[in-house]
C-alpha atoms as a PDB file:
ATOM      1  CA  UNK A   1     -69.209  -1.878 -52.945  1.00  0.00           C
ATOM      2  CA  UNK A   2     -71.104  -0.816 -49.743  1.00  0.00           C
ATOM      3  CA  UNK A   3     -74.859  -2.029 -51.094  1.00  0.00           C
ATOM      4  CA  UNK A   4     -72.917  -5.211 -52.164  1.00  0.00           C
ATOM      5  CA  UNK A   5     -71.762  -6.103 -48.394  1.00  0.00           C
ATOM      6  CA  UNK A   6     -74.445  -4.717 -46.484  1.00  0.00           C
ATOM      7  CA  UNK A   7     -77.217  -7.091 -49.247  1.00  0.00           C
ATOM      8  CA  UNK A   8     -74.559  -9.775 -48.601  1.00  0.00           C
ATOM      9  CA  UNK A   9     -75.086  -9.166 -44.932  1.00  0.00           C
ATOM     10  CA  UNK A  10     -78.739  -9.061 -44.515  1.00  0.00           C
ATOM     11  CA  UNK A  11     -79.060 -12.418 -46.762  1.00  0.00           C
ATOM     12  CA  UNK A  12     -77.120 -14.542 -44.195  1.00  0.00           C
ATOM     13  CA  UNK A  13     -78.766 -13.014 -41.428  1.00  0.00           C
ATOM     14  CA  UNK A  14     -81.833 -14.236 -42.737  1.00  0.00           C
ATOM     15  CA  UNK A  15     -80.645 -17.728 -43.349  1.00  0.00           C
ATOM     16  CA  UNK A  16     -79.598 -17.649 -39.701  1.00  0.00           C
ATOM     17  CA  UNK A  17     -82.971 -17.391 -39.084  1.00  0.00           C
ATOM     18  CA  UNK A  18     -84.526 -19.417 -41.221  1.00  0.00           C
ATOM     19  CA  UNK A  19     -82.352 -22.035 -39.490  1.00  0.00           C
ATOM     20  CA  UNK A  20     -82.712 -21.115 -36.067  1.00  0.00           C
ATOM     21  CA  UNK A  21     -86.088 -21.674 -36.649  1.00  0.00           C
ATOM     22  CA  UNK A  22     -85.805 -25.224 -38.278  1.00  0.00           C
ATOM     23  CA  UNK A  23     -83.652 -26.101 -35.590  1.00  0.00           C
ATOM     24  CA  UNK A  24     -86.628 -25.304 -32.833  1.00  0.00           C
ATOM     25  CA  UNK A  25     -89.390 -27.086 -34.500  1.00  0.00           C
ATOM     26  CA  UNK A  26     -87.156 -30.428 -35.324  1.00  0.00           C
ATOM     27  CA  UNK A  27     -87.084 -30.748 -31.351  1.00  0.00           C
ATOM     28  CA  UNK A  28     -91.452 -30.609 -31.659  1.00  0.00           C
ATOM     29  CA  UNK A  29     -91.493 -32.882 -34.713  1.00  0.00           C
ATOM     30  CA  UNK A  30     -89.976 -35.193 -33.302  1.00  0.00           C
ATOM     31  CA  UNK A  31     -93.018 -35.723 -30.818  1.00  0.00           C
ATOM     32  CA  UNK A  32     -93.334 -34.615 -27.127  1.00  0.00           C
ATOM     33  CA  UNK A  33     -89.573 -33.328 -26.415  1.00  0.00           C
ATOM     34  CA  UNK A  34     -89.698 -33.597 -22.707  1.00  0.00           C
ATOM     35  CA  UNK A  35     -90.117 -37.623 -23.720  1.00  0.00           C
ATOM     36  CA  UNK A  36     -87.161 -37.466 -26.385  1.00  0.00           C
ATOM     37  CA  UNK A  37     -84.701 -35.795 -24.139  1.00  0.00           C
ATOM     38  CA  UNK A  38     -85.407 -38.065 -21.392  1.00  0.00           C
ATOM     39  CA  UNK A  39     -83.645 -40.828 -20.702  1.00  0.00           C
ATOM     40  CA  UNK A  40     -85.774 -44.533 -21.254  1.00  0.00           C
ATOM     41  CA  UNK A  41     -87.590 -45.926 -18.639  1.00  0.00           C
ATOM     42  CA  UNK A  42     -88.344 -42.659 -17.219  1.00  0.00           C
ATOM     43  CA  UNK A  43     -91.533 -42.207 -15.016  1.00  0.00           C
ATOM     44  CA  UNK A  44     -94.753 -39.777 -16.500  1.00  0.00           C
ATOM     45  CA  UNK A  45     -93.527 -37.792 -13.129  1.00  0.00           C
ATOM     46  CA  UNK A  46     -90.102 -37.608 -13.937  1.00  0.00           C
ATOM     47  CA  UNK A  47     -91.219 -36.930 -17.661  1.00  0.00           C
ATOM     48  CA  UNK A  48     -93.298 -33.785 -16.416  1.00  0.00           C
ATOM     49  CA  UNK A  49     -91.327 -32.262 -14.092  1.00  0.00           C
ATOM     50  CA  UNK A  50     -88.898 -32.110 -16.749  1.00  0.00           C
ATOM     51  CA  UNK A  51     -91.012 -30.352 -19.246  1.00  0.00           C
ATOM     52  CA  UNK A  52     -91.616 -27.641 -16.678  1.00  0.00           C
ATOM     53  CA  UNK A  53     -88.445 -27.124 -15.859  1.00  0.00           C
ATOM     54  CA  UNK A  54     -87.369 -26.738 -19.564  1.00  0.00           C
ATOM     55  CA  UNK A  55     -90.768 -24.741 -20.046  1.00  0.00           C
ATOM     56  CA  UNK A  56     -92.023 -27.383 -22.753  1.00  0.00           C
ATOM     57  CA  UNK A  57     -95.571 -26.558 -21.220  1.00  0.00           C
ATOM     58  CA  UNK A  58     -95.360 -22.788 -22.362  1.00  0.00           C
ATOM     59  CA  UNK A  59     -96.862 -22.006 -25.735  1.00  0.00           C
ATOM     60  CA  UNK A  60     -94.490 -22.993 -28.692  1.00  0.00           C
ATOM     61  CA  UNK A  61     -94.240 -18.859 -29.354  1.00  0.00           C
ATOM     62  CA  UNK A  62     -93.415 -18.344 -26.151  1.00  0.00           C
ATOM     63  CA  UNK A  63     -90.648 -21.097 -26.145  1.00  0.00           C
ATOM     64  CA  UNK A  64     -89.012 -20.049 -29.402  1.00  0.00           C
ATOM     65  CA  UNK A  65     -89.124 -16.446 -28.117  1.00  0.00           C
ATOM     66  CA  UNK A  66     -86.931 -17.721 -25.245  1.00  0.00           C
ATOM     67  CA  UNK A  67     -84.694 -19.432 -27.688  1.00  0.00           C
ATOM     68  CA  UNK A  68     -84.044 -16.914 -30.065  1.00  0.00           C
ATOM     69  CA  UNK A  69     -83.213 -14.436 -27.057  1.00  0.00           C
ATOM     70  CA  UNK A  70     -80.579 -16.871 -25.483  1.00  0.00           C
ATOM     71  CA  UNK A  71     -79.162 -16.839 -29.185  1.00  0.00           C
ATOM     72  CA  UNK A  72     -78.824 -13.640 -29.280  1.00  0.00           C
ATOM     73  CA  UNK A  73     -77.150 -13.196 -25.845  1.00  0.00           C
ATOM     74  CA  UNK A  74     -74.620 -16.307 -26.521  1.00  0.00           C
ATOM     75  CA  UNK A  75     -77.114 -18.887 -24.163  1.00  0.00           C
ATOM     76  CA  UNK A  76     -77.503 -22.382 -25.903  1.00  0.00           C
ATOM     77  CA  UNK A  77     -78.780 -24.068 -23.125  1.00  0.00           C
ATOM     78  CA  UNK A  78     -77.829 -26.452 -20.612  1.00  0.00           C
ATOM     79  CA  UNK A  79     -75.984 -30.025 -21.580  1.00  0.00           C
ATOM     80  CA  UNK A  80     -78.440 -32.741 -19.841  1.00  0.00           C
ATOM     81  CA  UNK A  81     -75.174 -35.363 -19.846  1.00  0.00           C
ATOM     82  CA  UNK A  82     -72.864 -33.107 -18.616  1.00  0.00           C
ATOM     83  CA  UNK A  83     -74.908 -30.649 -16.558  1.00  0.00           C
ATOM     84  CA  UNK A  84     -72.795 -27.686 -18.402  1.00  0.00           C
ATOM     85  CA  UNK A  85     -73.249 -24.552 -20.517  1.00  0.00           C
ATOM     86  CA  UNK A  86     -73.621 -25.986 -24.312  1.00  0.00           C
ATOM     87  CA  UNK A  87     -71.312 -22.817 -24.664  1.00  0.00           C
ATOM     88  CA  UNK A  88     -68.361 -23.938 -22.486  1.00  0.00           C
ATOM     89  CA  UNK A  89     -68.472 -27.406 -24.071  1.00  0.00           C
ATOM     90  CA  UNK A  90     -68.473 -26.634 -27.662  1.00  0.00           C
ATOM     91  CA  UNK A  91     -65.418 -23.569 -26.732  1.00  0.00           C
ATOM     92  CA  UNK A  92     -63.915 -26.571 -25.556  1.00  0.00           C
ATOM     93  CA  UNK A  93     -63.602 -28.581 -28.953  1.00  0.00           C
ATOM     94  CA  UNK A  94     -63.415 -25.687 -31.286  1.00  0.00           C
ATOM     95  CA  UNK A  95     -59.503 -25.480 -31.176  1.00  0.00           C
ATOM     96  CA  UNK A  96     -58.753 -29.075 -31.748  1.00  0.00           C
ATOM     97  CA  UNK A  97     -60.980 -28.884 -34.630  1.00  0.00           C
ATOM     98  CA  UNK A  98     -60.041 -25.521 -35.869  1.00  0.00           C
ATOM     99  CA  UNK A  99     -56.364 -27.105 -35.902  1.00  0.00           C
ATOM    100  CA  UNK A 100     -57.289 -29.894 -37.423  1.00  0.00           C
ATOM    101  CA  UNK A 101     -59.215 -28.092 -40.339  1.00  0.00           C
ATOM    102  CA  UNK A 102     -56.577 -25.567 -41.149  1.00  0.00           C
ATOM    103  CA  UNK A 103     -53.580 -27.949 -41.067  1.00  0.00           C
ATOM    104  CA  UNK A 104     -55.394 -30.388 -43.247  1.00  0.00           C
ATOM    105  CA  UNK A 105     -57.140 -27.858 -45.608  1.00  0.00           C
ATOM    106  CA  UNK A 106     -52.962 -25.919 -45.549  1.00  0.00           C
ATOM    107  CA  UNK A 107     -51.438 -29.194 -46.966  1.00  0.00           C
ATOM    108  CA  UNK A 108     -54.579 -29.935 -49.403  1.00  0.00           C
ATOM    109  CA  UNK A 109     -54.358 -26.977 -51.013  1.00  0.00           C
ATOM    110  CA  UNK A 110     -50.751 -26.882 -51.381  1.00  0.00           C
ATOM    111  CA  UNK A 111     -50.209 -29.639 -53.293  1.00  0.00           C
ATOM    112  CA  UNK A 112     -53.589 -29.678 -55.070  1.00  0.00           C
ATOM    113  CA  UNK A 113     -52.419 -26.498 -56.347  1.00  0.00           C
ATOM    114  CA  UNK A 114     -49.178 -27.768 -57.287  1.00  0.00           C
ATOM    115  CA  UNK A 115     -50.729 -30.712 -59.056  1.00  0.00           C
ATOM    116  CA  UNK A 116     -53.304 -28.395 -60.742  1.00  0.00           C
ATOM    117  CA  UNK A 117     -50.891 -26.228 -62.126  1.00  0.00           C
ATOM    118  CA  UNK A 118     -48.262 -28.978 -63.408  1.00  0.00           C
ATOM    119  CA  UNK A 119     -51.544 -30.832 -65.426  1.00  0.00           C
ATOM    120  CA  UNK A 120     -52.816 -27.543 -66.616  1.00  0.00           C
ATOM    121  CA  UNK A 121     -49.180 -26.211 -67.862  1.00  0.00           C
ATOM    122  CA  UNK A 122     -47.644 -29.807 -69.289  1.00  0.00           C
ATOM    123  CA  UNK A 123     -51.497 -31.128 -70.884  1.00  0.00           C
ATOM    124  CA  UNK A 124     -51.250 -34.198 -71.994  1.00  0.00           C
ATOM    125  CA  UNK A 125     -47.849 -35.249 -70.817  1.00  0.00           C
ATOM    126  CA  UNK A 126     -46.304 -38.003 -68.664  1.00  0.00           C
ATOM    127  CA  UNK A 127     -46.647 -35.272 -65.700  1.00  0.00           C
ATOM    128  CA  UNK A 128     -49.891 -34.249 -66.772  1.00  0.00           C
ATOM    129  CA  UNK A 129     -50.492 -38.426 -66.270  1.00  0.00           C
ATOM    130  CA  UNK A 130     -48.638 -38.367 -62.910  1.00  0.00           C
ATOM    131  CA  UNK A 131     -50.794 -35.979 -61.221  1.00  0.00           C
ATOM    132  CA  UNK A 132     -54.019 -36.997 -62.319  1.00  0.00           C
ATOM    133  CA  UNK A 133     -53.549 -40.427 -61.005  1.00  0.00           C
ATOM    134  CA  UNK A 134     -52.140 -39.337 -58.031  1.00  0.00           C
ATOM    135  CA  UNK A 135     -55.494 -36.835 -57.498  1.00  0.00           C
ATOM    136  CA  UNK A 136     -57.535 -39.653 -58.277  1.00  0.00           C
ATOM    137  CA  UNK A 137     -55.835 -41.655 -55.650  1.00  0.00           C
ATOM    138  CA  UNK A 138     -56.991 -39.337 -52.919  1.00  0.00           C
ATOM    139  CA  UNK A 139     -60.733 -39.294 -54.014  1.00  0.00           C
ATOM    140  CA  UNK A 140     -60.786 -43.282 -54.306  1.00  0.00           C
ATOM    141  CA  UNK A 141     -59.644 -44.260 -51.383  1.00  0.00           C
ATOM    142  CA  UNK A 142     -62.445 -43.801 -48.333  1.00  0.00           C
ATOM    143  CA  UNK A 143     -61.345 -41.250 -45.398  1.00  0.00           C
ATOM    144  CA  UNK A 144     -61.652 -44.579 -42.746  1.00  0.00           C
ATOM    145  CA  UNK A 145     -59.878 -46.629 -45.046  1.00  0.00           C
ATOM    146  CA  UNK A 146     -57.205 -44.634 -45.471  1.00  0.00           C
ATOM    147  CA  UNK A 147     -57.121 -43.583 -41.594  1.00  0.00           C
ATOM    148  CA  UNK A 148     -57.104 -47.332 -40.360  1.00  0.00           C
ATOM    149  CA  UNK A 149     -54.343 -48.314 -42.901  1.00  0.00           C
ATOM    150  CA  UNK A 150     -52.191 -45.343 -41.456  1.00  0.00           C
ATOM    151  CA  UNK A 151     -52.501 -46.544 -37.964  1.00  0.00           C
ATOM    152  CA  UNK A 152     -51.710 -50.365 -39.115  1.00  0.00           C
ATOM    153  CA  UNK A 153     -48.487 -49.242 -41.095  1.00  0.00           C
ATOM    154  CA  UNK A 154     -46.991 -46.006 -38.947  1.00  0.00           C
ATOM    155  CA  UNK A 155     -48.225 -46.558 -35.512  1.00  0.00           C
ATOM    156  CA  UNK A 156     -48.388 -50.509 -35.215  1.00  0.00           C
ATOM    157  CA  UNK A 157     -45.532 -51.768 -37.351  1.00  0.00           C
ATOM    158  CA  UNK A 158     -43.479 -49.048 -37.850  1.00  0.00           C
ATOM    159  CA  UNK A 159     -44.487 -46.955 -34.043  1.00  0.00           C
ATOM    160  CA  UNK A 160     -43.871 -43.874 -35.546  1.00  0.00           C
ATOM    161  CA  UNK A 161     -46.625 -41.972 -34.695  1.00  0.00           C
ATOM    162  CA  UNK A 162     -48.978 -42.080 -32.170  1.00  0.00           C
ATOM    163  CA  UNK A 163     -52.502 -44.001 -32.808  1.00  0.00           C
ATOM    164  CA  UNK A 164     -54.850 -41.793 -31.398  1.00  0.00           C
ATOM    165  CA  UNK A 165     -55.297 -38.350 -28.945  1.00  0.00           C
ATOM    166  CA  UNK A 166     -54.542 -35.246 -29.242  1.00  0.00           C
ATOM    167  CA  UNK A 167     -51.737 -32.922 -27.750  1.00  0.00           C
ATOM    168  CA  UNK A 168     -48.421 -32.821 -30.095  1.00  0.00           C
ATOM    169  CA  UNK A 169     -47.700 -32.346 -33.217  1.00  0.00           C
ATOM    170  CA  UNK A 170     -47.040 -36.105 -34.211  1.00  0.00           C
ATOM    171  CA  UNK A 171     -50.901 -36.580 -33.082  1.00  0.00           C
ATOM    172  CA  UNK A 172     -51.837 -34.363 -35.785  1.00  0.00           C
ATOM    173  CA  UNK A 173     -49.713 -35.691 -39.001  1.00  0.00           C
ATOM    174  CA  UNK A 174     -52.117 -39.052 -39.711  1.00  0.00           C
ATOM    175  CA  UNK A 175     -55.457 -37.118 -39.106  1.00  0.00           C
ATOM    176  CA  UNK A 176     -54.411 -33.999 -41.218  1.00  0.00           C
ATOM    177  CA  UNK A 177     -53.312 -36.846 -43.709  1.00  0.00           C
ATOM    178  CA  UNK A 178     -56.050 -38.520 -44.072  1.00  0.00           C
ATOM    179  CA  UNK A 179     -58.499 -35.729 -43.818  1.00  0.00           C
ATOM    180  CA  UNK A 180     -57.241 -33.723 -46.403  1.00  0.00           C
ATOM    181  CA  UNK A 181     -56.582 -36.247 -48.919  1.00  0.00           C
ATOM    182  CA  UNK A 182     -59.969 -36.068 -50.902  1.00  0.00           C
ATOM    183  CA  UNK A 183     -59.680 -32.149 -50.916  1.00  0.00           C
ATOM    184  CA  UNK A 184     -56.027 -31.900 -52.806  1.00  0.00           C
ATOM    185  CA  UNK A 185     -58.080 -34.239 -55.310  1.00  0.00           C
ATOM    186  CA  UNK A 186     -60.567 -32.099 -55.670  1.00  0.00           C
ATOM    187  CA  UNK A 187     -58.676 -29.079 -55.597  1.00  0.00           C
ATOM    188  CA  UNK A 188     -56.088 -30.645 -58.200  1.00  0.00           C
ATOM    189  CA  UNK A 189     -58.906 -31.398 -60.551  1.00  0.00           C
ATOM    190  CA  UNK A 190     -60.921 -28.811 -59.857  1.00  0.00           C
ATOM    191  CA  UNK A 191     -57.546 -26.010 -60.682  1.00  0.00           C
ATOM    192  CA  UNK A 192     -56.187 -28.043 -63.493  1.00  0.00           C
ATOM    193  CA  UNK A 193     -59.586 -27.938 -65.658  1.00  0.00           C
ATOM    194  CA  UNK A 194     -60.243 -23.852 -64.398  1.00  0.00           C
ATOM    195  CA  UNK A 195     -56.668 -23.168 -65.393  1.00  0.00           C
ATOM    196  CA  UNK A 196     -57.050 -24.862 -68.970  1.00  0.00           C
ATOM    197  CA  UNK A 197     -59.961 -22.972 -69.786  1.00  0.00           C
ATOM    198  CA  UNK A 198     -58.466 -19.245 -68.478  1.00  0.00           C
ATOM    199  CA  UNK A 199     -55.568 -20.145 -70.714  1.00  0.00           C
ATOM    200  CA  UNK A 200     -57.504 -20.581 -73.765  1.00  0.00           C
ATOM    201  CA  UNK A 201     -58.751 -16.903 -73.633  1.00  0.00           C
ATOM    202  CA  UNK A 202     -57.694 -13.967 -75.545  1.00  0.00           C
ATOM    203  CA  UNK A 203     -56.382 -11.968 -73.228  1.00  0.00           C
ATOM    204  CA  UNK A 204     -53.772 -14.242 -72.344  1.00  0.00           C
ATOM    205  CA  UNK A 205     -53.058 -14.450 -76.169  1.00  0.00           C
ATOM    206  CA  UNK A 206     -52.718 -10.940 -76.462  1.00  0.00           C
ATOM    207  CA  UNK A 207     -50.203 -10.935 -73.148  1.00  0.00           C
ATOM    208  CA  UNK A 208     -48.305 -13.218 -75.045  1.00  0.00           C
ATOM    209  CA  UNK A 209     -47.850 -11.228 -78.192  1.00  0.00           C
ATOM    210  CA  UNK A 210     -47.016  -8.265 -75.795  1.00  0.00           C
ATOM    211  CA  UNK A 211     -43.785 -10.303 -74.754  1.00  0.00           C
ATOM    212  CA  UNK A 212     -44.600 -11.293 -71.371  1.00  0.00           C
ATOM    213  CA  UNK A 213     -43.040 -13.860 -69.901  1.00  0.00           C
ATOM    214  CA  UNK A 214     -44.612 -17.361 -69.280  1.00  0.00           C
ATOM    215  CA  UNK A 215     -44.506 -17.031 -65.633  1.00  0.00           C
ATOM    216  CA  UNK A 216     -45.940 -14.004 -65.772  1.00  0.00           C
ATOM    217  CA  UNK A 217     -48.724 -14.360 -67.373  1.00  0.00           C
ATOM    218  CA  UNK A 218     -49.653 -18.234 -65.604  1.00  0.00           C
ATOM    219  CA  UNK A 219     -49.105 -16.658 -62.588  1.00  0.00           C
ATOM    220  CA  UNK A 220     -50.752 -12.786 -62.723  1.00  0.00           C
ATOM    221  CA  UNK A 221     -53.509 -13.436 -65.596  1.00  0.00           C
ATOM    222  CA  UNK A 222     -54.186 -17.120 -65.404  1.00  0.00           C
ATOM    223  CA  UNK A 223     -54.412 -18.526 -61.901  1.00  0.00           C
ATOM    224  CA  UNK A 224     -55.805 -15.366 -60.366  1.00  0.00           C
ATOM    225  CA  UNK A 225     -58.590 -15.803 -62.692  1.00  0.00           C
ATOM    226  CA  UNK A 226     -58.940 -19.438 -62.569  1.00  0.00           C
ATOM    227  CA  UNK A 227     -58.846 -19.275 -58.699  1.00  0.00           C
ATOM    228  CA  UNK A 228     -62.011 -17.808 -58.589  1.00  0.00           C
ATOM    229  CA  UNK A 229     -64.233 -21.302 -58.965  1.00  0.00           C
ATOM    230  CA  UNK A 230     -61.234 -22.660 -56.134  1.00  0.00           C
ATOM    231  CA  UNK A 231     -61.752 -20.122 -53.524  1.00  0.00           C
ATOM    232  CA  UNK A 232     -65.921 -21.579 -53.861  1.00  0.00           C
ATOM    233  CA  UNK A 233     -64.915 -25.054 -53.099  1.00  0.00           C
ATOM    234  CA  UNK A 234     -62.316 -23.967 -50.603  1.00  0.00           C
ATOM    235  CA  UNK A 235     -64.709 -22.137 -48.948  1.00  0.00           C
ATOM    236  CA  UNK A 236     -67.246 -24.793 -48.770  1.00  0.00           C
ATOM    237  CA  UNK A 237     -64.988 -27.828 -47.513  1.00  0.00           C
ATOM    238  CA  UNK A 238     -63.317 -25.476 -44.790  1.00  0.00           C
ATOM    239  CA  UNK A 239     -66.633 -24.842 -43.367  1.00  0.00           C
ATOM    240  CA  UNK A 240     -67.792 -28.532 -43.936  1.00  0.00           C
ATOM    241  CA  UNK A 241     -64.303 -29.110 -41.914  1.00  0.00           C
ATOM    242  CA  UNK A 242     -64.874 -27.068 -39.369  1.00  0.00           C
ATOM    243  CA  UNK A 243     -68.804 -28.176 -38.733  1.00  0.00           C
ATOM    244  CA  UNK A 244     -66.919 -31.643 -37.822  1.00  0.00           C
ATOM    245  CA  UNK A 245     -65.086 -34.019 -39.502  1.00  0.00           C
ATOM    246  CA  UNK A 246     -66.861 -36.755 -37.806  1.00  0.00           C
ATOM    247  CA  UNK A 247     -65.076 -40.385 -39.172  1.00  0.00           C
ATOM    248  CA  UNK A 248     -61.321 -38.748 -38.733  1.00  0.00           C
ATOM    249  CA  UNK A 249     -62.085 -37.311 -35.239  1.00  0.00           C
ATOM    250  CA  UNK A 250     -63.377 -40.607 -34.244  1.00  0.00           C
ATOM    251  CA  UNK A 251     -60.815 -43.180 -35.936  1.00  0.00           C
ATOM    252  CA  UNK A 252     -58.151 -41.239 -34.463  1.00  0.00           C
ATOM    253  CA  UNK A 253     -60.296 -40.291 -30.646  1.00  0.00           C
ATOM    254  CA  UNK A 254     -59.709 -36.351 -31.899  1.00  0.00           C
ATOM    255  CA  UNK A 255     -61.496 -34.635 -28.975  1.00  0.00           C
ATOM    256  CA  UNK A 256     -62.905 -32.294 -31.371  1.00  0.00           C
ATOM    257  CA  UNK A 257     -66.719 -30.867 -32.506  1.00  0.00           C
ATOM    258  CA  UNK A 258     -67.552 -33.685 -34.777  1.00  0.00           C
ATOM    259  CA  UNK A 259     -66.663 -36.853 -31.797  1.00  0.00           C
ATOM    260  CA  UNK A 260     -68.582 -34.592 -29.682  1.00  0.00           C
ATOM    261  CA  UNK A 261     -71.729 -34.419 -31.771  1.00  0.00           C
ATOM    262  CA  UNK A 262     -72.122 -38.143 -31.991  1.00  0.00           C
ATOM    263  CA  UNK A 263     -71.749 -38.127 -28.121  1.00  0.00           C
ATOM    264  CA  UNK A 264     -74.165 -35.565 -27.745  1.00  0.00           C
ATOM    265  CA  UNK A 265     -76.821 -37.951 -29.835  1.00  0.00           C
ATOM    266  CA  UNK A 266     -75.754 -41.364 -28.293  1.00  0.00           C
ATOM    267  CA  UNK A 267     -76.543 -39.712 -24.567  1.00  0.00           C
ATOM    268  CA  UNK A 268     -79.839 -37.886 -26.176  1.00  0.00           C
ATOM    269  CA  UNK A 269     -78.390 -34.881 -25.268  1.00  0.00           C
ATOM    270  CA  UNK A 270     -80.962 -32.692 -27.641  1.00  0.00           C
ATOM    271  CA  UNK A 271     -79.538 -28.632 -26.477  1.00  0.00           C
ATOM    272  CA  UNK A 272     -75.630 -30.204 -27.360  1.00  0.00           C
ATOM    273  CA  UNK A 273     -77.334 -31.781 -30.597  1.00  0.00           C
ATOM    274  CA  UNK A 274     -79.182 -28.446 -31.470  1.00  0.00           C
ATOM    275  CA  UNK A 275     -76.344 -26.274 -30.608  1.00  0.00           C
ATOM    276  CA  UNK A 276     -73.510 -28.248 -33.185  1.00  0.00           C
ATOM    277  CA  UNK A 277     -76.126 -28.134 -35.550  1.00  0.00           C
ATOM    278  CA  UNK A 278     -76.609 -24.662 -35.298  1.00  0.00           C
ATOM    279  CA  UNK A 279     -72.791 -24.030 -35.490  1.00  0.00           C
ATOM    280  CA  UNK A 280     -71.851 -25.579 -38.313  1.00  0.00           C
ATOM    281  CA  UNK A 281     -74.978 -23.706 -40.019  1.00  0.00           C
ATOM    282  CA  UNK A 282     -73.286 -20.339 -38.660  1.00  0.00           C
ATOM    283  CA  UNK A 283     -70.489 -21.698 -40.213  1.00  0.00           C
ATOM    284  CA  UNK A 284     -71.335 -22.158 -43.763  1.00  0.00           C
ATOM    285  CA  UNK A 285     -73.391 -18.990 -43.812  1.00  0.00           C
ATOM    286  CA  UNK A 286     -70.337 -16.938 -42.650  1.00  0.00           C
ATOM    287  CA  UNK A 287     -67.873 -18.583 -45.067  1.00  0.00           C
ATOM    288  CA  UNK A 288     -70.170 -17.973 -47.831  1.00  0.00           C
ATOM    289  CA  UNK A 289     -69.834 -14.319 -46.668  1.00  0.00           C
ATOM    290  CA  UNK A 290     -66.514 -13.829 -46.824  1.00  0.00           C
ATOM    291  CA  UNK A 291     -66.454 -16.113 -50.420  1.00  0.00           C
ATOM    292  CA  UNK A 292     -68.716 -13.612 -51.854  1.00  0.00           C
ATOM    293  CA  UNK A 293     -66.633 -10.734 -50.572  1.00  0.00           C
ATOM    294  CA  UNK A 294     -63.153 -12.600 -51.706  1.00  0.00           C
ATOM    295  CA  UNK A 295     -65.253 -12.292 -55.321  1.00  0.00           C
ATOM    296  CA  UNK A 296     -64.822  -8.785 -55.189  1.00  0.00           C
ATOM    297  CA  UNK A 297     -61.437  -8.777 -54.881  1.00  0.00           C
ATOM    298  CA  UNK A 298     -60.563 -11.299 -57.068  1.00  0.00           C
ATOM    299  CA  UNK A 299     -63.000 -10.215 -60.242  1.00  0.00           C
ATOM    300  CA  UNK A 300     -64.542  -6.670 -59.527  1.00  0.00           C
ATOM    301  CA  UNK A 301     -66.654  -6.980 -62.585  1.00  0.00           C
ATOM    302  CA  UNK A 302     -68.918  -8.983 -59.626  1.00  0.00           C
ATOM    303  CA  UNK A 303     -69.469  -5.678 -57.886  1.00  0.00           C
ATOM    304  CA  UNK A 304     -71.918  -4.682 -61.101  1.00  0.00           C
END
């Protein structure tokens, strides 16, 4: 169990820095970076004094030895729109998009479940029906789509929720909404055909000629086993949540990571760019983490 965690461990520490790395030479790829990060029309003097001061004239070892030691001591640079630790900024955004993630990923999963299990249980039957079309629903309709119509039918003809901002929990309802509506698809679709096949196995023949009840063996044999494929997905969409959901956050002016990102690229603000990239990389590599631990736990034939 140990050698399991600790290989786990050292594998997304080096993706870390496999990215950190990609993230530094982009900037260089891109051309001089003193002339990228500058603003246009900028003077050759106002051009170099700004690649001294961000020591763009140091050799490029030198440079990404200076980056990867403000990593490691929690330094991401200075914002060159809003003359402010990267840091502070993005501590800023991360619990309106932290909220937003959870609540919409919490009502997802809820009824994606729900729908899963009724199409798995009643195959083939008018609910079966039901649910499907109602998790296709959420995958056809585009996240925008769906977010504009909400704020043309609750907040403008109806006014019964707020448009846009942030700050109460009637903000929150349309954006969760509309956010999470592709996932319960998924999550429906994706539960309904892992729960089909885990009830087609033996062992959940045999608990049924032991006399255990139906609930019983749906609940403690099937889904636990069928959840395994879930908790992947669930994994991957909370961290693709949490890296930003950029079209929600700025349909509905959500002053989270995502609007911020696209700020940080309209102002060519390169250190705000590099560090959101670099988050929602941390992101991913730590959900993956804990996925492969939740393994464990859920199947500990994995720890062989």
């Amino acid at each position: 169990m140990l050698r399991y965690i600790l290989s786990r461990f050292a594998q997304a520490l080096l993706v870390m820095f496999g990215v950190s790395l990609l993230i530094f030479y982009s900037l260089h790829l891109t051309g001089d970076p003193a002339a990228v990060m500058m603003p246009p029309g900028s003077s050759q003097q106002e051009i170099d004094n700004f690649r001294h001061a961000m020591g763009f004239d140091r050799p490029l070892l030198w440079q990404y030895g200076h980056y990867l030691n403000g990593l490691l001591h929690g330094d991401l640079g200075l914002s060159l729109r809003y003359e402010q630790p990267v840091t502070e900024l993005i501590a800023q955004r991360v619990p309106a998009t932290l909220l937003l993630a959870v609540s919409a990923l919490a009502w997802s999963t809820a009824i994606g479940l729900l729908l899963g299990l009724v199409s798995a249980v009643w195959r083939n039957s008018f609910w079966d029906l039901l649910a499907r079309l109602f998790a296709f629903s959420g995958q056809a309709v585009p996240v925008f789509w769906l977010g504009l119509l909400m704020i043309i039918w609750f907040s403008l003809h109806l006014r019964w929720l707020p448009s846009s901002g942030y700050g109460s929990f009637s903000h929150l309802i349309m954006p969760a909404i509309s956010l999470g509506a592709y996932y319960m698809s998924a999550i429906a679709r994706l539960v309904r055909a892992s729960l089909i096949d885990v009830l087609a196995q033996d062992y959940i023949r045999t608990a049924q000629a032991k006399g255990l009840s139906a609930w019983r063996i749906l609940i403690r044999h099937g889904l636990r086993n069928a959840l395994i494929p879930v908790v992947t997905v669930q994994g991957m969409y909370f961290a693709s949540l949490l890296g930003g959901a950029l079209v929600t956050e700025i349909i509905f002016a959500w002053p989270g990571i995502g609007r911020l990102a696209v700020q940080a690229i309209q102002n060519r603000d390169f250190p705000l760019v590099q560090a959101i990239v670099l988050l929602a990389a941390l992101v991913f590599v730590v959900v993956n983490l804990v996925i492969d631990l939740l393994y464990v736990v859920l199947n500990p034939r994995i720890r062989l």
